[in-house]
N, C-alpha and C. Protein backbone atom coordinates (compact mmCIF):
# COMPACT_ATOMS: atom_id res chain seq x y z
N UNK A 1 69.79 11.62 14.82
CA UNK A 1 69.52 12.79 14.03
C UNK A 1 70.69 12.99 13.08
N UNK A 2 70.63 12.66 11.68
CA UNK A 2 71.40 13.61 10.82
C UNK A 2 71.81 14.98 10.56
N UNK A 3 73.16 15.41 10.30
CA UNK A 3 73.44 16.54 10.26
C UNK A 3 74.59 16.52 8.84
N UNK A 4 73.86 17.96 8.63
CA UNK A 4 74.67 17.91 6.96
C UNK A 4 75.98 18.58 7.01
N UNK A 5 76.61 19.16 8.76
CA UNK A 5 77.69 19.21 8.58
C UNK A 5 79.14 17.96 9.03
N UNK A 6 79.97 18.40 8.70
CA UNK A 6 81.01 17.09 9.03
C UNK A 6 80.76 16.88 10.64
N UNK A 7 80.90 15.75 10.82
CA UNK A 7 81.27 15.13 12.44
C UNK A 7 82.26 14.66 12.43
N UNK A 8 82.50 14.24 13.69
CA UNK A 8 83.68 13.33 13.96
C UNK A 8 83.20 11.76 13.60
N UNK A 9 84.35 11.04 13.02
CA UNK A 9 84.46 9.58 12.44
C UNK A 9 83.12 10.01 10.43
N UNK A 10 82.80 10.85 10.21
CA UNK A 10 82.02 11.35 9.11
C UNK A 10 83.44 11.65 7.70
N UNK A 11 84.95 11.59 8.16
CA UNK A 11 85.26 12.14 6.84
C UNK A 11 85.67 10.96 6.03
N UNK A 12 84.96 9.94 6.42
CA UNK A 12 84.51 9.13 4.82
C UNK A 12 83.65 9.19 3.86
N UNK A 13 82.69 9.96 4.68
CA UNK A 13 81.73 10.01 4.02
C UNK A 13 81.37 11.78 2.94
N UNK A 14 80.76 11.45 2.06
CA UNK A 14 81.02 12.76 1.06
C UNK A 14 79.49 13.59 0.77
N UNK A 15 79.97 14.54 0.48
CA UNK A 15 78.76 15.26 0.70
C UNK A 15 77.72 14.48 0.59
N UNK A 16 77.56 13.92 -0.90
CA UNK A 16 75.94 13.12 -1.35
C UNK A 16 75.90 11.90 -0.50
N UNK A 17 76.83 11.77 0.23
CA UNK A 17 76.52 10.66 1.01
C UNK A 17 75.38 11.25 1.99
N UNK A 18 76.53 12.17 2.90
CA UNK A 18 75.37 12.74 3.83
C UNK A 18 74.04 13.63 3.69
N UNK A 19 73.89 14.17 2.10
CA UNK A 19 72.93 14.25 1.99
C UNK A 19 72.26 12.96 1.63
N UNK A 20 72.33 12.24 0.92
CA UNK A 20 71.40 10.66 0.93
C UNK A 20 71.04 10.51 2.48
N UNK A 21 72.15 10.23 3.48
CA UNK A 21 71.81 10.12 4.89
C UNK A 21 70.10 10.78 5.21
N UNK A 22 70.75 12.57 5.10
CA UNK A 22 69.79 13.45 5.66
C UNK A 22 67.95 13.21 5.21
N UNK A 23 68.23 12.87 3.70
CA UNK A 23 66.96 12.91 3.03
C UNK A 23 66.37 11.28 3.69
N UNK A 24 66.80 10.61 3.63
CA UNK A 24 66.25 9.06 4.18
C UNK A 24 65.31 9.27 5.54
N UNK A 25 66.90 9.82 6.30
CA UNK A 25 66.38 10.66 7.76
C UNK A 25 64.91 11.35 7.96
N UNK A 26 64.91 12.69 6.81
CA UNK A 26 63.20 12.90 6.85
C UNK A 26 62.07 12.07 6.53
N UNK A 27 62.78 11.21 5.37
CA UNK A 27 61.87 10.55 4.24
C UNK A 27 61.23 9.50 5.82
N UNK A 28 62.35 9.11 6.97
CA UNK A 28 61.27 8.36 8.10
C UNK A 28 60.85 9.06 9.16
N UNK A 29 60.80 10.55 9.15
CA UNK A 29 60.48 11.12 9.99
C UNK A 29 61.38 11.56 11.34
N UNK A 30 62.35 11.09 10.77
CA UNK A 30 63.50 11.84 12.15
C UNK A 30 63.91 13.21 11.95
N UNK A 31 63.86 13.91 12.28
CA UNK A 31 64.76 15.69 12.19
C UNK A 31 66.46 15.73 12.19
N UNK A 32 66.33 16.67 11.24
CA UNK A 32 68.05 16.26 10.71
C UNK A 32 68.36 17.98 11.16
N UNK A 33 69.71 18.16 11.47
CA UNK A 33 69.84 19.21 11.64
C UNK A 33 71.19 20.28 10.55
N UNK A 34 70.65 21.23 10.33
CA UNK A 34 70.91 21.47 8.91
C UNK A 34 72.38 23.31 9.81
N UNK A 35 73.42 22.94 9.44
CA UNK A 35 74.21 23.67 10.43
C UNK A 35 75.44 24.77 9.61
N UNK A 36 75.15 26.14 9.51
CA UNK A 36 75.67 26.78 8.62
C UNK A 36 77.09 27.17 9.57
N UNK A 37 77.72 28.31 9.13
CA UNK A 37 78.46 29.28 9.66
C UNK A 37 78.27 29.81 10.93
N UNK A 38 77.06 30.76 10.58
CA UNK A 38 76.16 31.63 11.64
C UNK A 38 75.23 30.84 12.30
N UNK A 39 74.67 30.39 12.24
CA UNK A 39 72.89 30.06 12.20
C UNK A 39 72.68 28.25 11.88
N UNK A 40 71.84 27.72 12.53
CA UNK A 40 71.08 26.17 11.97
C UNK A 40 69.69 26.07 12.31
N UNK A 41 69.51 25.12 11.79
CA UNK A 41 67.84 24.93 12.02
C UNK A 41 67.55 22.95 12.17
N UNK A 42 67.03 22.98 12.86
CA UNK A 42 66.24 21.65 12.72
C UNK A 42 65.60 21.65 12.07
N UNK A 43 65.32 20.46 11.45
CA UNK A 43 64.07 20.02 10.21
C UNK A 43 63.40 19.46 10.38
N UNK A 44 62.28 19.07 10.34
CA UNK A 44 61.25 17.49 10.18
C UNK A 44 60.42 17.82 8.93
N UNK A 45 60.29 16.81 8.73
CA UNK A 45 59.38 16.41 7.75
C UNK A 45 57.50 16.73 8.25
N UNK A 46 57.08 17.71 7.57
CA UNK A 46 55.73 17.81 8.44
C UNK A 46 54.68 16.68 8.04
N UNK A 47 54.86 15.90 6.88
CA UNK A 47 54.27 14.77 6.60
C UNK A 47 54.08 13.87 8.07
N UNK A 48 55.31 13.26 8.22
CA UNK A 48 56.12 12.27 8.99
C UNK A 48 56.06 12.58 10.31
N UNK A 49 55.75 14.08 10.83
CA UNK A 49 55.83 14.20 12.24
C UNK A 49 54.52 13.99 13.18
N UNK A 50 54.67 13.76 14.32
CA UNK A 50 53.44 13.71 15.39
C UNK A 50 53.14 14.92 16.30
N UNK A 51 52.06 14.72 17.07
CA UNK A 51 52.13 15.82 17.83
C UNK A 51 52.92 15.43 19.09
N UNK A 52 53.59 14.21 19.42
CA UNK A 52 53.99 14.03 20.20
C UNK A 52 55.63 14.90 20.09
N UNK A 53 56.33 14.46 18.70
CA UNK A 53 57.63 14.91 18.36
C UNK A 53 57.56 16.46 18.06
N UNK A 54 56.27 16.86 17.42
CA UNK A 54 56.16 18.44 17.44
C UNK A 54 56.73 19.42 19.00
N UNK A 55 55.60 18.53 19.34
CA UNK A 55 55.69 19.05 21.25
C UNK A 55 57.35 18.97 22.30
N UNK A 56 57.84 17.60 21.87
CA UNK A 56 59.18 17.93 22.02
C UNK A 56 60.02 19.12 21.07
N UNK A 57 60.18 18.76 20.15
CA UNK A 57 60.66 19.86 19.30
C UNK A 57 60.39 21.35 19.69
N UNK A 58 59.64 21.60 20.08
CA UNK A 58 59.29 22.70 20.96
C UNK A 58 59.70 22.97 21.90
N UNK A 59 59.82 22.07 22.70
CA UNK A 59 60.25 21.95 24.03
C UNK A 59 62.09 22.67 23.90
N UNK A 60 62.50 22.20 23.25
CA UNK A 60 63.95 22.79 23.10
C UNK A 60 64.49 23.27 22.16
N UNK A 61 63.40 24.18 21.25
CA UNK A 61 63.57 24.92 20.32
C UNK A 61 63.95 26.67 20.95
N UNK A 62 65.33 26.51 20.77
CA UNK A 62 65.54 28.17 21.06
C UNK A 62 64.72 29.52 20.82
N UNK A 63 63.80 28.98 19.65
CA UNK A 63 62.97 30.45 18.72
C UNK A 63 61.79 29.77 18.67
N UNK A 64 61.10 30.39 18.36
CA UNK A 64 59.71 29.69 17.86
C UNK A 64 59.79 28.53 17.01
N UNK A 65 59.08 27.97 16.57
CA UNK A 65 59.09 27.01 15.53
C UNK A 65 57.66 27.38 14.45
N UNK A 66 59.15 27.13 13.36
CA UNK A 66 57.60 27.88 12.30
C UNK A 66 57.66 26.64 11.52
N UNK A 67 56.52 26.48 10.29
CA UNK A 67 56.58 26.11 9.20
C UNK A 67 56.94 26.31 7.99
N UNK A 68 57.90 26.09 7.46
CA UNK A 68 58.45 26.46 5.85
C UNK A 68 57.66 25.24 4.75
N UNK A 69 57.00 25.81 3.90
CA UNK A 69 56.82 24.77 3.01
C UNK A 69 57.30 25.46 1.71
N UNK A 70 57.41 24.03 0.78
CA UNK A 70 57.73 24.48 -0.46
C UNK A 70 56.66 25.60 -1.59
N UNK A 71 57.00 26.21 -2.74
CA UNK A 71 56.02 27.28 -3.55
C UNK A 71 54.82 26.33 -3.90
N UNK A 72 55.50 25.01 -4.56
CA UNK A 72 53.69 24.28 -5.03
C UNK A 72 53.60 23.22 -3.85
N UNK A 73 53.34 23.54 -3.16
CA UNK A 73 53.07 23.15 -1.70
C UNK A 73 51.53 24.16 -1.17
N UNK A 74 52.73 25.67 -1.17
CA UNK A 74 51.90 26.53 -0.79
C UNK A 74 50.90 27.19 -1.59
N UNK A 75 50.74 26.67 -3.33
CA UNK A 75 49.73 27.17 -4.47
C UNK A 75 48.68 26.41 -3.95
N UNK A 76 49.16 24.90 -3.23
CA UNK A 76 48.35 23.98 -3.33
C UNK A 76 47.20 23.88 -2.12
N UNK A 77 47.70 25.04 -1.37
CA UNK A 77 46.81 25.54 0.24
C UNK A 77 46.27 27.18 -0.05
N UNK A 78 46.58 27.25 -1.50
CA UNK A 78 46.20 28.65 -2.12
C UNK A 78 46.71 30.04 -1.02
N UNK A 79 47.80 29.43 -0.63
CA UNK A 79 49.36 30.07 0.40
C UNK A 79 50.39 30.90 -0.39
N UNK A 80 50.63 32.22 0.20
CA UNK A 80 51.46 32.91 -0.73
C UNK A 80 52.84 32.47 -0.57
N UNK A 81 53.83 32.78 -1.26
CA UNK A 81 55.17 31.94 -1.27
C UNK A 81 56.02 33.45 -0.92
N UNK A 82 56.07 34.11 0.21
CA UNK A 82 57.10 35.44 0.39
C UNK A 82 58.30 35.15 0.34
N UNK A 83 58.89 34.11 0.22
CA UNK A 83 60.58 33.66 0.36
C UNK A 83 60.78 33.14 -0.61
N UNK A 84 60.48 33.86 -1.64
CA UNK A 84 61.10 32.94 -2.86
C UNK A 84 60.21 31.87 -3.41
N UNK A 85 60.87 30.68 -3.05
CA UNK A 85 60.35 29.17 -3.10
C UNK A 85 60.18 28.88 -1.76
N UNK A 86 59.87 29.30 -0.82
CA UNK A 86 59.42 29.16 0.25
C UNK A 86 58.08 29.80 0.91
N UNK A 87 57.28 29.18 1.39
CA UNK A 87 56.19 30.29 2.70
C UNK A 87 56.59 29.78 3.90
N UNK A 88 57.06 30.19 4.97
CA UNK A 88 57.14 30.16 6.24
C UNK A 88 55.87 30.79 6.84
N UNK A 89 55.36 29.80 7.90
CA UNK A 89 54.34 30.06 8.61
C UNK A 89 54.70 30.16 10.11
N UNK A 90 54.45 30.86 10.96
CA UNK A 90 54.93 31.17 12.55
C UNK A 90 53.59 30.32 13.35
């Protein structure tokens, strides 16, 4: 699993590195984990995922697990966009 904050043996690598990393990471369907200050979230790609990896993902998801999709994502399911450029679905 990719993570877009620093690790250990990571300070060679530079931001766009590890974002290139992270995006590849979804682009095959692995969950990257995205790690602020306060707060992180796991990601997957909902293209790319199964119900098998959903069901884990669940399994040790602290909160619910919702869906965020992008605004023309959500025009395109005739889905309102309340976050901006985002719709999150619960």
């Amino acid at each position: 699993m990719s993570s877009l904050s620093r690790e250990k043996g990571d300070t060679l690598l530079t931001e766009a590195d590890r974002l290139a990393r992270a995006l590849g990471d979804l682009r095959r369907g692995a969950p990257i984990a995205l790690i602020g200050a306060d707060d992180g979230a796991l990601v997957i790609a909902a293209e790319e995922t199964t119900d098998a990896r959903l069901t884990a993902l669940r399994a040790i998801a602290p909160r619910p697990v919702r869906l965020a999709i992008s605004a023309a994502r959500a025009a395109t399911l005739k889905a309102r966009a309340y976050d901006g450029d985002l719709a999150r679905i619960t």
